[in-house]
Every structure is written in C-alpha cells, then in structure tokens.
C-alpha atoms as a PDB file:
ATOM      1  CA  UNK A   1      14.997 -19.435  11.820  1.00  0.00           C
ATOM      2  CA  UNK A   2      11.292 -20.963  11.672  1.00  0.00           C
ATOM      3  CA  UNK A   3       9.080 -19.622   8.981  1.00  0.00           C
ATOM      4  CA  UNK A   4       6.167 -17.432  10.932  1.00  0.00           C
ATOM      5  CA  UNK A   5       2.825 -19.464  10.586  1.00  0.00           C
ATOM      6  CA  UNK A   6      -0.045 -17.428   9.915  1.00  0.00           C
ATOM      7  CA  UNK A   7      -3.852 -17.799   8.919  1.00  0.00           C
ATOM      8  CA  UNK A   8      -4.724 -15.656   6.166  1.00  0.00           C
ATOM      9  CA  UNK A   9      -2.868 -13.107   4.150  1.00  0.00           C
ATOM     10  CA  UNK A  10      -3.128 -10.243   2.074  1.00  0.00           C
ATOM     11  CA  UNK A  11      -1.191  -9.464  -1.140  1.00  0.00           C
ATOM     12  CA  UNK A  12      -1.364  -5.243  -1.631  1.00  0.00           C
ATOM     13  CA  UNK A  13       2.167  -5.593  -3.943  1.00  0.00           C
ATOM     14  CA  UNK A  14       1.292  -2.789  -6.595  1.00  0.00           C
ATOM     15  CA  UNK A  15      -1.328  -0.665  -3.953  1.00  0.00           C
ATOM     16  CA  UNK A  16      -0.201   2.762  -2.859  1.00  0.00           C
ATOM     17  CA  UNK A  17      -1.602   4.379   0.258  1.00  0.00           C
ATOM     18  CA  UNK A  18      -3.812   4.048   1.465  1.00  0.00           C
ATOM     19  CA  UNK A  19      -5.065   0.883  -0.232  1.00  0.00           C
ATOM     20  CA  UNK A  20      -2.549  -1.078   1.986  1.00  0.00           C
ATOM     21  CA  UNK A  21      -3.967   0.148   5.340  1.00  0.00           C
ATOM     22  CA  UNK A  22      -7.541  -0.221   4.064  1.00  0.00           C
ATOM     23  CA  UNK A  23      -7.223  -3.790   2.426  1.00  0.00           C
ATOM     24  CA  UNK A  24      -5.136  -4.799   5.902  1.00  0.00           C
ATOM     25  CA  UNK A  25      -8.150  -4.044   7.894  1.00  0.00           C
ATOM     26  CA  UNK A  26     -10.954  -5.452   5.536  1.00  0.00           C
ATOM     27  CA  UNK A  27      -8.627  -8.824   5.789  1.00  0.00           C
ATOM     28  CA  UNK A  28      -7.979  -8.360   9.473  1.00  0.00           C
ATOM     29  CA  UNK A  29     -12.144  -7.825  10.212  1.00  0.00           C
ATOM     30  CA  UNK A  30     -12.538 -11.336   8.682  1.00  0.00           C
ATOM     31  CA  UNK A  31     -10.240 -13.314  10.652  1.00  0.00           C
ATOM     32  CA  UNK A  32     -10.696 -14.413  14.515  1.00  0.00           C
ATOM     33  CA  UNK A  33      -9.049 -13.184  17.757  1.00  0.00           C
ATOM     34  CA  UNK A  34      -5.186 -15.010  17.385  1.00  0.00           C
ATOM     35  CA  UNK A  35      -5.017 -15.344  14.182  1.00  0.00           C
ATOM     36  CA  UNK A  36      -2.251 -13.857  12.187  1.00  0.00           C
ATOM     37  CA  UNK A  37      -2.542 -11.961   8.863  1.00  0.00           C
ATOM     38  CA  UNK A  38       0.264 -11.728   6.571  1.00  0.00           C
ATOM     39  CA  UNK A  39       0.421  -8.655   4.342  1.00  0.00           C
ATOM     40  CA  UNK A  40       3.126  -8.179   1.585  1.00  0.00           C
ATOM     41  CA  UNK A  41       3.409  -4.919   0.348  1.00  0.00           C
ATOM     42  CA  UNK A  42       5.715  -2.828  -1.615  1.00  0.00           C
ATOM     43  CA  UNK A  43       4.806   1.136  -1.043  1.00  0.00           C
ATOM     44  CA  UNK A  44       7.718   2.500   1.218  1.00  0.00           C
ATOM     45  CA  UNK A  45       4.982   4.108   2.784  1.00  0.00           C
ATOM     46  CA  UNK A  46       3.505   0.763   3.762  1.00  0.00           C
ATOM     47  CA  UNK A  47       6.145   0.230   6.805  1.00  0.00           C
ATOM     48  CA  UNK A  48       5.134   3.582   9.079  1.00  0.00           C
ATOM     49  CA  UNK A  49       1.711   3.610   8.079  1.00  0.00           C
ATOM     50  CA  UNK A  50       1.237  -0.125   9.132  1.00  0.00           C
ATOM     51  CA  UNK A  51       2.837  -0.182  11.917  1.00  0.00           C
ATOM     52  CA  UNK A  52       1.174   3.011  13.150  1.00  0.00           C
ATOM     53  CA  UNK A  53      -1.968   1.154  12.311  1.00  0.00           C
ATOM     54  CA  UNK A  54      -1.300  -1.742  14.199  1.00  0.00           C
ATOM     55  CA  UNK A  55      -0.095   0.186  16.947  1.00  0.00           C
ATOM     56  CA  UNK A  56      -3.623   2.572  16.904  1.00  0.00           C
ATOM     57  CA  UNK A  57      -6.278  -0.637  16.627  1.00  0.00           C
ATOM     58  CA  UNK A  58      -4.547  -2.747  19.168  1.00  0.00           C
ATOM     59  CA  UNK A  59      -3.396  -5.514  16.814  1.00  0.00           C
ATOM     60  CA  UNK A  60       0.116  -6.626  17.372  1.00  0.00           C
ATOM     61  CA  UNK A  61       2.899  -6.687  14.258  1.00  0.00           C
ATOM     62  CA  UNK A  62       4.519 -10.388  15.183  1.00  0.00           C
ATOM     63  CA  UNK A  63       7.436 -10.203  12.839  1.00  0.00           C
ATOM     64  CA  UNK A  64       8.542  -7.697   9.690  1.00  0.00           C
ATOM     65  CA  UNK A  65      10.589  -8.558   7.312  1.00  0.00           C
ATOM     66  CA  UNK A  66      11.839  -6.512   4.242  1.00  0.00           C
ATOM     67  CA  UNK A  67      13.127  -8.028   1.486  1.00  0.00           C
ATOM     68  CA  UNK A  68      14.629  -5.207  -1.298  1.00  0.00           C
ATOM     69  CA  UNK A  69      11.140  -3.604  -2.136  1.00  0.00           C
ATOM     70  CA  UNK A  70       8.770  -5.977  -0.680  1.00  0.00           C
ATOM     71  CA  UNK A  71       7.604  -5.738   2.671  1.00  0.00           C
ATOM     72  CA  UNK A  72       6.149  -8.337   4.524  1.00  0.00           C
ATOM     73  CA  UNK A  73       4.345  -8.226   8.211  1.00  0.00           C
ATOM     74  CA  UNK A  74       2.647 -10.833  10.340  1.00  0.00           C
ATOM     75  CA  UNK A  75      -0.112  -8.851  12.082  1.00  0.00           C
ATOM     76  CA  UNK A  76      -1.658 -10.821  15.350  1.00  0.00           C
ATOM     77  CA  UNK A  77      -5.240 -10.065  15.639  1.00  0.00           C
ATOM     78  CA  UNK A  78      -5.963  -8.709  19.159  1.00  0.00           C
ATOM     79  CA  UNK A  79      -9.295  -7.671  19.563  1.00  0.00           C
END
C-alpha cells in the first residue's frame, strides 16, 4: 500500500477536545484548495468529532488510519 502524500500536518498527540478540532482548522485555514493535512491525534474522542467536522465544513477525510492509541487522518481541503 502507498504511503498517503500530504502537504502539511498537524501533531495534537497529548490535546483533548476540543483542541484537536480547533488546531485542525487553524492548520486547515492555512493551506490551499487540494492540499491535504495530516493530523495525528490520540483523544478517542478525536475520531467522531473529526470526522463530523470534516463532514460539516466540506473538507474530505482521504484516508484514517488507527494505530493502538494514535489516530491519524489525511483531511483534503475542499473549499
């Protein structure tokens, strides 16, 4: 399996809601159109509440992986 490229990322490993959601958008805001985020995380609470995000602003969630406690998403920038 190819390793998802992406553009910028995000480290919120240690952040409990809703720093994860908040420092996903702050990171998201500074890239461009198409470009992918990656955000590692390791709240449980990081899974729904990012992909609920993603799912409310429009932005798409390319790939999730979860690896014991850390959580990691590639988040395509849509608008």
């Amino acid at each position: 399996m190819s390793e998802q490229k992406y553009d910028a990322e995000v480290d919120c490993v240690g952040f409990y809601c809703p720093m994860p959601i908040a420092m996903t958008k702050e990171a998201i805001d500074n890239i461009q159109v198409g470009q992918v985020l990656k955000v590692e995380a390791d709240d449980p609470a990081a899974e729904p509440d990012l992909k609920a995000w993603a799912k409310h602003t429009g932005n798409k969630i390319l790939k999730f992986e979860k690896e014991g406690t850390l959580l990691r998403f590639y988040i395509k920038r849509e608008k």
